[in-house]
Protein backbone atom coordinates (compact mmCIF):
# COMPACT_ATOMS: atom_id res chain seq x y z
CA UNK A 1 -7.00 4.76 2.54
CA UNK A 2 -9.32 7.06 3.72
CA UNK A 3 -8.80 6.31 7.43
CA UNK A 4 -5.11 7.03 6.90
CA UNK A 5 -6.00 10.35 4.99
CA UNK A 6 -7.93 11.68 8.31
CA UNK A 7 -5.50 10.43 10.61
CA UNK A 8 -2.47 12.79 12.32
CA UNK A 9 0.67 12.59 10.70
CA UNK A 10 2.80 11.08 13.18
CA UNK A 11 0.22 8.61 14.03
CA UNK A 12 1.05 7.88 10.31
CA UNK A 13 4.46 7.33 10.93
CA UNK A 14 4.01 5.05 13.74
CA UNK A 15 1.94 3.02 11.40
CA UNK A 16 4.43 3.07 8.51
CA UNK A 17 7.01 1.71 11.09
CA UNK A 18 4.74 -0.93 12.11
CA UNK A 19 4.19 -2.04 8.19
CA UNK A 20 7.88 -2.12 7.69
CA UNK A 21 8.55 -4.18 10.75
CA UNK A 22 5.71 -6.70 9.62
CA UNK A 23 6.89 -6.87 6.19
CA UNK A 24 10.79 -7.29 7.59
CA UNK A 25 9.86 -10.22 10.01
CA UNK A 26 7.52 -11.94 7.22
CA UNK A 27 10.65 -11.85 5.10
CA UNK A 28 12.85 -12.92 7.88
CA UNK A 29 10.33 -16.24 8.46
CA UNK A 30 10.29 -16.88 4.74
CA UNK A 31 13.98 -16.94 4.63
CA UNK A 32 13.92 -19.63 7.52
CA UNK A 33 11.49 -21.19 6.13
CA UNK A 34 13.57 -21.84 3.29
CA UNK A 35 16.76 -23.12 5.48
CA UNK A 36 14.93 -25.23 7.03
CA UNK A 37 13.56 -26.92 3.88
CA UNK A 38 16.43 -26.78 2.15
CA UNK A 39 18.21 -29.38 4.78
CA UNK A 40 15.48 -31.87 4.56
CA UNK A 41 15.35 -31.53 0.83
CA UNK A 42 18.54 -31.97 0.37
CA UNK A 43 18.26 -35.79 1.26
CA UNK A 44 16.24 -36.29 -1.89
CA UNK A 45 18.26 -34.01 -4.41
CA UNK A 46 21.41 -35.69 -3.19
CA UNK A 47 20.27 -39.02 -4.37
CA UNK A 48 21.67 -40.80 -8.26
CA UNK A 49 18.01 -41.00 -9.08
CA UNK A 50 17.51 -36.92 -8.91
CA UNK A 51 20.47 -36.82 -10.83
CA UNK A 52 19.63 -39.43 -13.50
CA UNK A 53 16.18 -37.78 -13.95
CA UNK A 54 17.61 -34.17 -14.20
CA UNK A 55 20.79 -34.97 -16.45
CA UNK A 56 18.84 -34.22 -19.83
CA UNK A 57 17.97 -30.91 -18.84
């Protein structure tokens, strides 16, 4: 914090644009992260024995 409070506003800008682009790609590999799992989990939940063990709930 303190090294942002002595640095030159539009070098603060820059880095705000670089933390929004960080925190927009880790959201965008999360996301196909979860794609990609979802298709090879999908074997499993698609089976009469996932069903059978989730009916009660």
């Amino acid at each position: 914090m303190q090294e942002i409070e002595q640095t030159p506003e539009f070098l603060v800008e820059e880095v705000l644009d670089f933390l929004q682009f960080l925190k927009n790609k880790y959201q965008q590999d999360k996301r196909g992260v979860t794609l990609l799992s979802e298709a090879s989990l999908s074997r499993d939940w698609l089976k009469p024995e996932e069903d059978e063990a989730w009916q009660n709930l």
